[in-house]
Protein backbone atom coordinates (compact mmCIF):
# COMPACT_ATOMS: atom_id res chain seq x y z
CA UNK A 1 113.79 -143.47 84.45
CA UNK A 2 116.29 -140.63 83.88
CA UNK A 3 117.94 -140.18 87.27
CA UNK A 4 118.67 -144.07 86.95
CA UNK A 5 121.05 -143.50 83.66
CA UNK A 6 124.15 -144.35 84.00
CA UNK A 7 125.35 -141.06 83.22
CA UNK A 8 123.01 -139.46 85.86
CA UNK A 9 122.90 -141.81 88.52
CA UNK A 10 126.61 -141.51 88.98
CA UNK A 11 126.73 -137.96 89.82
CA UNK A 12 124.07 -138.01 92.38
CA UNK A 13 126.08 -141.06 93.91
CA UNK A 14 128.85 -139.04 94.12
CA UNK A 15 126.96 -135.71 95.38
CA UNK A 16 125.67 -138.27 98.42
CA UNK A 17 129.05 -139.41 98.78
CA UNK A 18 130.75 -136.40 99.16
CA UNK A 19 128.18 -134.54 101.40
CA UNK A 20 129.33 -137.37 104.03
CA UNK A 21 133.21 -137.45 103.05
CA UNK A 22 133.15 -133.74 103.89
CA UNK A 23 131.42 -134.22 107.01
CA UNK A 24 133.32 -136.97 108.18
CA UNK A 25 136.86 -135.12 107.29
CA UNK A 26 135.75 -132.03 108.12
CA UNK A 27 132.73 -132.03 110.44
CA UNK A 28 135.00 -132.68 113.61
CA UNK A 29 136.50 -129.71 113.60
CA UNK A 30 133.48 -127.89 115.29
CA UNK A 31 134.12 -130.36 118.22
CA UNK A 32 137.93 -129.38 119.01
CA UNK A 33 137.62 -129.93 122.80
CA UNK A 34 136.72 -134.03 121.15
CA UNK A 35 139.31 -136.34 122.13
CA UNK A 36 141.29 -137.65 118.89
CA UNK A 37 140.51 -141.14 119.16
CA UNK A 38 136.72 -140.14 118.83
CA UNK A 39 136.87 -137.80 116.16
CA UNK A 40 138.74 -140.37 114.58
CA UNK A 41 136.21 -143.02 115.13
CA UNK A 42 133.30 -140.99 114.39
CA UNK A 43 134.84 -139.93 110.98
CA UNK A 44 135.53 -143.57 109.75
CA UNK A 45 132.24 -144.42 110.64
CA UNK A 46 130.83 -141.73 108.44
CA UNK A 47 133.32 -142.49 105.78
CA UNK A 48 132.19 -145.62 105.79
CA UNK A 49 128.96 -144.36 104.26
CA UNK A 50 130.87 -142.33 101.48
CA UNK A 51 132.08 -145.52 100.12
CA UNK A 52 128.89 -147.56 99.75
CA UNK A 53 128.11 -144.45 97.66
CA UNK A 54 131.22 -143.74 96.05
CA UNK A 55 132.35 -147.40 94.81
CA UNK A 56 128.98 -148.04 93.11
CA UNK A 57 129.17 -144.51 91.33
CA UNK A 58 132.09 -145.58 90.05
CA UNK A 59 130.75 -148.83 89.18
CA UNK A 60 127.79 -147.88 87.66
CA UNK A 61 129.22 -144.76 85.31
CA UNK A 62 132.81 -146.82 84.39
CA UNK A 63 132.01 -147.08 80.75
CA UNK A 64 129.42 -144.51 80.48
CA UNK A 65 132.57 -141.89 81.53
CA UNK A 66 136.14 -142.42 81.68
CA UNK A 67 137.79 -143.05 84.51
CA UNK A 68 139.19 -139.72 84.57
CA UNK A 69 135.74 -138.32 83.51
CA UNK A 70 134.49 -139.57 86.86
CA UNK A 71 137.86 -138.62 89.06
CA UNK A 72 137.26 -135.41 87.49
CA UNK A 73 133.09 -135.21 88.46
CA UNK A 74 134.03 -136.03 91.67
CA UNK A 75 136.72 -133.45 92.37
CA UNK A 76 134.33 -130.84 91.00
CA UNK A 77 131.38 -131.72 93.63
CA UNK A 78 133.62 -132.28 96.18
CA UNK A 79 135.12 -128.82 95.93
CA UNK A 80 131.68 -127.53 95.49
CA UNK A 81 130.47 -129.43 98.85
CA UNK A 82 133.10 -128.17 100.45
CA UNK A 83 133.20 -124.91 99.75
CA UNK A 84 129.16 -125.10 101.17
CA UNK A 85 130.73 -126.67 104.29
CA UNK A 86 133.20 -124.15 105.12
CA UNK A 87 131.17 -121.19 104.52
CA UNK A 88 127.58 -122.47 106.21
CA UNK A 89 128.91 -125.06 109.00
CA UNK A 90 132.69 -124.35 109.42
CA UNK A 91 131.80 -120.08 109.32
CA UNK A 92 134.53 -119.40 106.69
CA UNK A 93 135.25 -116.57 104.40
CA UNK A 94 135.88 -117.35 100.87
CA UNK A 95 138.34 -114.86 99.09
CA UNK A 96 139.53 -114.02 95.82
CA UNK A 97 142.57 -116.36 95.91
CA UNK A 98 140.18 -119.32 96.88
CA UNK A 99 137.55 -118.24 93.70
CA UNK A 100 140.63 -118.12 91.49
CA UNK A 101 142.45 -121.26 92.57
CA UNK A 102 138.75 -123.03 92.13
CA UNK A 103 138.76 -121.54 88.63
CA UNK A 104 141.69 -123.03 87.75
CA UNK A 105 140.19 -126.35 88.87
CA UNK A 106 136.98 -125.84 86.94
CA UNK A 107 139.18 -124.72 83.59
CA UNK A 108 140.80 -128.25 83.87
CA UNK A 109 137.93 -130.18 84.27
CA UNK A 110 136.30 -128.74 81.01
CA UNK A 111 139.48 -129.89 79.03
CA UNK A 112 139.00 -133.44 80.37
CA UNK A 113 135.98 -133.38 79.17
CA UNK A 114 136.66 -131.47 75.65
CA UNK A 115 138.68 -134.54 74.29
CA UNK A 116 141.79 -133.87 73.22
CA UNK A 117 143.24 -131.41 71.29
CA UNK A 118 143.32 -131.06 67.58
């Protein structure tokens, strides 16, 4: 089954994990009048989720990527779930300066995964 690969698997892993890093980092912030201690509480509970997704992603595509490969996957969908978050829960602009500094992200990412250079 293809979405069980190792080299597929991982990234939806990752995708799951992210969607509740972001909320739990993130998602408190449309509760400000929240006292700390629960936003605090409620976002390690979510985290908690994140890593039973996160460590077997890692697990399971360790070998099939690199380590940086997969550091690198999961900087790219977690910039892409955030930048979902901010604009569709969080009601946040994105500007120029936000698409270019995301470009530069995505520009590294495709040399760690263009092998090195000859």
């Amino acid at each position: 089954m293809p979405l069980l690969s190792p080299a597929v698997l991982p990234v939806l892993l990752l995708i799951g994990s992210n969607l509740f890093m972001t909320t739990a980092w993130y998602g408190h912030l449309k509760f400000p009048g929240a006292p700390m201690w629960a936003a605090v509480m409620a976002s390690w509970t979510i985290a908690l989720v994140e890593y039973w997704l996160a460590v077997p992603a890692n697990r399971i595509g360790y070998g099939t990527y690199s380590a940086a490969e997969l550091k690198t996957i999961q900087e790219v969908i977690s910039l892409a779930v955030f930048v979902g978050f901010a604009v569709f829960v969080l009601g946040e602009k994105l500007t120029w300066n936000h698409a270019v500094g995301f470009g530069l992200i995505a520009i590294g990412a495709f040399f760690i995964f263009r092998g090195p250079l000859k």
